[in-house]
N, C-alpha and C. Protein backbone atom coordinates (compact mmCIF):
# COMPACT_ATOMS: atom_id res chain seq x y z
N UNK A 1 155.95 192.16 123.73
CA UNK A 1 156.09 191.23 122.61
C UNK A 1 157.49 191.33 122.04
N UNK A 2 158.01 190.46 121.82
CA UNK A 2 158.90 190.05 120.86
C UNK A 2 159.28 190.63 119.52
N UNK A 3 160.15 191.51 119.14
CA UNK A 3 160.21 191.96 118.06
C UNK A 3 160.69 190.76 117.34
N UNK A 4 160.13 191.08 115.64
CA UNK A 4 159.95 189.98 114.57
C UNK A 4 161.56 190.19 113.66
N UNK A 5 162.10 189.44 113.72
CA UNK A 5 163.93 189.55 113.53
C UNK A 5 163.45 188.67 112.02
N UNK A 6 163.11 188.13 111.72
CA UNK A 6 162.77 187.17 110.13
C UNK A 6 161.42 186.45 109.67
N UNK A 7 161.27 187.04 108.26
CA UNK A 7 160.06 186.27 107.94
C UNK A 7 160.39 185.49 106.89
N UNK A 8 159.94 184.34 106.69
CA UNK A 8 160.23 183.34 106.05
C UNK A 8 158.86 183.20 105.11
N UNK A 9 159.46 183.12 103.69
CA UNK A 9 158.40 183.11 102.55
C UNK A 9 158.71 181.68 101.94
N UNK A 10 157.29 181.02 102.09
CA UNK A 10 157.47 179.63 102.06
C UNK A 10 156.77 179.68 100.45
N UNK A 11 157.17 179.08 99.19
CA UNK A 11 156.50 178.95 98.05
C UNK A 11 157.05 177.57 96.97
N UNK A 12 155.89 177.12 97.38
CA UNK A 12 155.87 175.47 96.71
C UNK A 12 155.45 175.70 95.12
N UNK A 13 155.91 175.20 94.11
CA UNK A 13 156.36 176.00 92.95
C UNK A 13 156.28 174.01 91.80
N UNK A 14 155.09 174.32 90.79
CA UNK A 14 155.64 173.02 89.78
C UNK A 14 155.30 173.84 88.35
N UNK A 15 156.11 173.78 87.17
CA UNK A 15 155.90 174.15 86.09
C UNK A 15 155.71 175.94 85.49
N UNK A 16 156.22 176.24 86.56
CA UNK A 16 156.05 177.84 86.75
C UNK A 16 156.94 179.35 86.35
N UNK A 17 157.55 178.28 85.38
CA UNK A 17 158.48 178.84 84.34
C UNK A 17 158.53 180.45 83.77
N UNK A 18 156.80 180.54 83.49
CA UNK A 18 156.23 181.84 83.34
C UNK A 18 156.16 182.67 84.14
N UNK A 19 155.90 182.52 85.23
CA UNK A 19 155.97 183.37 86.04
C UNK A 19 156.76 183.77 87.59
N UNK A 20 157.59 182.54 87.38
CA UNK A 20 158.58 182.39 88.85
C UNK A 20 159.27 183.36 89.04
N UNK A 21 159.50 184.25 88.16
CA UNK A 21 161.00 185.63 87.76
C UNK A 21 159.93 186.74 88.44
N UNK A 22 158.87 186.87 88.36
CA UNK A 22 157.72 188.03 89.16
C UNK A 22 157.41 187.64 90.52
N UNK A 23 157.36 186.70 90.68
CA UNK A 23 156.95 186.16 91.85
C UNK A 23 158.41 186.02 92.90
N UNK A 24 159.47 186.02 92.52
CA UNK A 24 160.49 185.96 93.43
C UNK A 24 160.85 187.61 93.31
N UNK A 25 160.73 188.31 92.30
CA UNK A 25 160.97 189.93 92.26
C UNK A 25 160.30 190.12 93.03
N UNK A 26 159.01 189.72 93.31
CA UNK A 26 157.81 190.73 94.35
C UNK A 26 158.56 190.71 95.83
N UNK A 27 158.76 189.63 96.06
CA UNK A 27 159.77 189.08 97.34
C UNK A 27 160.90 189.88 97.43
N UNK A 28 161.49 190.28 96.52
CA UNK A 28 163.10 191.38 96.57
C UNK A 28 162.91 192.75 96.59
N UNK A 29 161.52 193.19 96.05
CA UNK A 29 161.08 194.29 96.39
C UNK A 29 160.58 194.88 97.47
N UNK A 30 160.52 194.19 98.46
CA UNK A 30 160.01 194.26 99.71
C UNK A 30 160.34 195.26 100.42
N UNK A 31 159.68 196.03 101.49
CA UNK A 31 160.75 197.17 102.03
C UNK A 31 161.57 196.68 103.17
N UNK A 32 160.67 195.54 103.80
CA UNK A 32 161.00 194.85 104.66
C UNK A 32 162.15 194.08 104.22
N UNK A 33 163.92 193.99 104.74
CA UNK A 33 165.05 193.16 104.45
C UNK A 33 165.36 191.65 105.04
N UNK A 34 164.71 191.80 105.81
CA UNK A 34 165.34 190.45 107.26
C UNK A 34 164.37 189.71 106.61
N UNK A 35 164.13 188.36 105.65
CA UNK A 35 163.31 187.72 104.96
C UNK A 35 164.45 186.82 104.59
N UNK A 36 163.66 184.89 104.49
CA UNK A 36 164.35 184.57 103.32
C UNK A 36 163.08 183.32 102.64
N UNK A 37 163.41 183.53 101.48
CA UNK A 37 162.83 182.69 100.42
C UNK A 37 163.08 181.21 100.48
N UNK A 38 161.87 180.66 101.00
CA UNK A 38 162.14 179.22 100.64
C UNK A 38 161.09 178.83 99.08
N UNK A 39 162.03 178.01 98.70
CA UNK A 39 160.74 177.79 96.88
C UNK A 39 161.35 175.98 97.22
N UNK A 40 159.86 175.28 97.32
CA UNK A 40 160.43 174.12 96.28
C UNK A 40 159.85 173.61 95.31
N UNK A 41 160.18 173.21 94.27
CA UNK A 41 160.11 172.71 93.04
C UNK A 41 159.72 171.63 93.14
N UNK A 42 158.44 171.41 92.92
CA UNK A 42 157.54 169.83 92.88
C UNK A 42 157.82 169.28 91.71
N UNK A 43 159.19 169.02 91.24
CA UNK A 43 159.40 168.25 89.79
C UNK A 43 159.00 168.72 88.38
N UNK A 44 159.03 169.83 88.52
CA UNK A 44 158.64 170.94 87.41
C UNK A 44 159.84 170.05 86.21
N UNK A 45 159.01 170.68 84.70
CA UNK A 45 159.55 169.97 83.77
C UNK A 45 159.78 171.03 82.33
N UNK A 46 159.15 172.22 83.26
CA UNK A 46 159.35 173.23 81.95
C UNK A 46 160.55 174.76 81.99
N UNK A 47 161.59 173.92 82.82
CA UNK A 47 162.42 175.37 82.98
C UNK A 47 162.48 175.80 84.03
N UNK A 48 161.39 175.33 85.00
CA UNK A 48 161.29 176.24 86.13
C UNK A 48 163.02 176.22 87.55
N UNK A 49 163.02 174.83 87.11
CA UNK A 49 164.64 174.29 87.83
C UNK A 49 165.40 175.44 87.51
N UNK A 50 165.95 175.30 86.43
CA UNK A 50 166.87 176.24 86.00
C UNK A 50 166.84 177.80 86.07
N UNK A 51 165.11 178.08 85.93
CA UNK A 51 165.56 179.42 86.22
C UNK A 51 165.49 179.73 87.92
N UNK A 52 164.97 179.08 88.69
CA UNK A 52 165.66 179.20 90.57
C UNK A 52 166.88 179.04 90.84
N UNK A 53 167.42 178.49 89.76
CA UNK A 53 169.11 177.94 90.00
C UNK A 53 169.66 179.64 89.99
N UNK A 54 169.38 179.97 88.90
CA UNK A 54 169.98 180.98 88.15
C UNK A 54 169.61 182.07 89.49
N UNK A 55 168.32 182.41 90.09
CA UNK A 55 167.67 183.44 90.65
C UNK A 55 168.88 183.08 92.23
N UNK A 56 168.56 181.57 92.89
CA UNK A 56 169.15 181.39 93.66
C UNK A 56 170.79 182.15 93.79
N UNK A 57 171.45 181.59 92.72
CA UNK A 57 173.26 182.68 92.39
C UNK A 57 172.90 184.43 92.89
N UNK A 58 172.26 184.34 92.69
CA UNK A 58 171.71 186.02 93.00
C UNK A 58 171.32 186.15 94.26
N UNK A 59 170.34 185.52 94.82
CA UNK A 59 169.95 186.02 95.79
C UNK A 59 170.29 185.28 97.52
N UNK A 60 171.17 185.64 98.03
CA UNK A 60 171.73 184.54 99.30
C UNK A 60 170.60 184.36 99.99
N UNK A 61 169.54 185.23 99.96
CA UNK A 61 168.26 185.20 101.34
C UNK A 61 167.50 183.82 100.46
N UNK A 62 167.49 183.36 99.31
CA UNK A 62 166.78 182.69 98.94
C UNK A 62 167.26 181.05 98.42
N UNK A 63 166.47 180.25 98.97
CA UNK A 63 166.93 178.96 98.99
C UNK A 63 165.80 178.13 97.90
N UNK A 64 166.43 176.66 97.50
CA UNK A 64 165.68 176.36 96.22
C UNK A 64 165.71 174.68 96.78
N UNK A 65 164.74 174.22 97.15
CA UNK A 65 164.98 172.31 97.13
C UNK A 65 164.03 171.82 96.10
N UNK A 66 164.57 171.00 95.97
CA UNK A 66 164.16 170.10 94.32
C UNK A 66 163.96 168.91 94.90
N UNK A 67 162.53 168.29 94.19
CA UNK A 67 161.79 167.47 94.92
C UNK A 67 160.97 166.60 93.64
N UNK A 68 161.04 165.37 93.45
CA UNK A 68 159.97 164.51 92.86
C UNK A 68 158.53 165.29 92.76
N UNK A 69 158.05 165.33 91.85
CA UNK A 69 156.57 165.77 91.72
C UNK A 69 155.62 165.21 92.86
N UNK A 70 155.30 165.27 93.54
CA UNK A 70 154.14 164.96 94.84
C UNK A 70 152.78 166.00 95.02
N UNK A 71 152.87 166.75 94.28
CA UNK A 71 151.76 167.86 95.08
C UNK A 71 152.30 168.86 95.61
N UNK A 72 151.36 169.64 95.64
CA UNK A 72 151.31 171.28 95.83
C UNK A 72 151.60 171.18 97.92
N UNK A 73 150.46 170.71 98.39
CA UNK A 73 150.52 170.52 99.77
C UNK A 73 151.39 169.59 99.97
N UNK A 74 152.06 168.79 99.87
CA UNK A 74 153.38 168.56 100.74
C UNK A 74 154.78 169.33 100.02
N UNK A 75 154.34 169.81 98.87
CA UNK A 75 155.75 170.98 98.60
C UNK A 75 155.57 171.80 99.59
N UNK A 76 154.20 172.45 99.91
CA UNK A 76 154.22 173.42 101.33
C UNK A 76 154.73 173.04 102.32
N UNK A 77 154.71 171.92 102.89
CA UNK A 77 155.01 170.98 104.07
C UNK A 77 156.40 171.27 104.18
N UNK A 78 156.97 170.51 103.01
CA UNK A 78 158.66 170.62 103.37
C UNK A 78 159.20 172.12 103.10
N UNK A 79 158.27 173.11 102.46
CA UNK A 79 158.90 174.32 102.44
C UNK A 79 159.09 174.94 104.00
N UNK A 80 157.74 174.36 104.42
CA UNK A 80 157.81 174.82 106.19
C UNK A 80 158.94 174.14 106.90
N UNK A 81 159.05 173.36 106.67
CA UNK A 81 160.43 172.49 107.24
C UNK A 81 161.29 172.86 107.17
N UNK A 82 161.70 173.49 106.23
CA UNK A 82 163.32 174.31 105.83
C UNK A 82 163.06 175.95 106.19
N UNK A 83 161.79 176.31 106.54
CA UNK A 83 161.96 177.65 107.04
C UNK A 83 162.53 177.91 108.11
């Protein structure tokens, strides 16, 4: 078998202001390094933009697309797309 060189953390994300800063820490805490963060933002309206902007400057493994509100399952969709 194939050794596993990257895992890709796919997280579709709307209004999650409260808790997006724990949920991307859990991801940086990892012991595992070779990872990168995909988040997209289903048109969130309470902060949540701004604080991935902010997390994104920090973290290069982690990427942020911003997206019209549509739903939870096709934020997953295109998060898989960019993994």
């Amino acid at each position: 078998a194939l050794p596993i060189s990257r895992v890709s953390v796919v997280l579709p994300v709307f209004n999650a202001a409260a808790t997006i800063g724990r949920a991307v820490e859990s991801v940086r805490a990892q012991t595992w390094t070779d990872w990168e963060l995909v988040v997209v933002d289903d048109g969130s309206t309470d902060g949540t933009r701004e604080i991935l902007r902010g997390l994104a400057r920090e973290e290069k493994r982690m990427r942020v697309i911003e997206r019209a509100h549509a739903g939870v399952a096709l934020a997953a969709i295109l998060a898989l797309r960019f993994a």
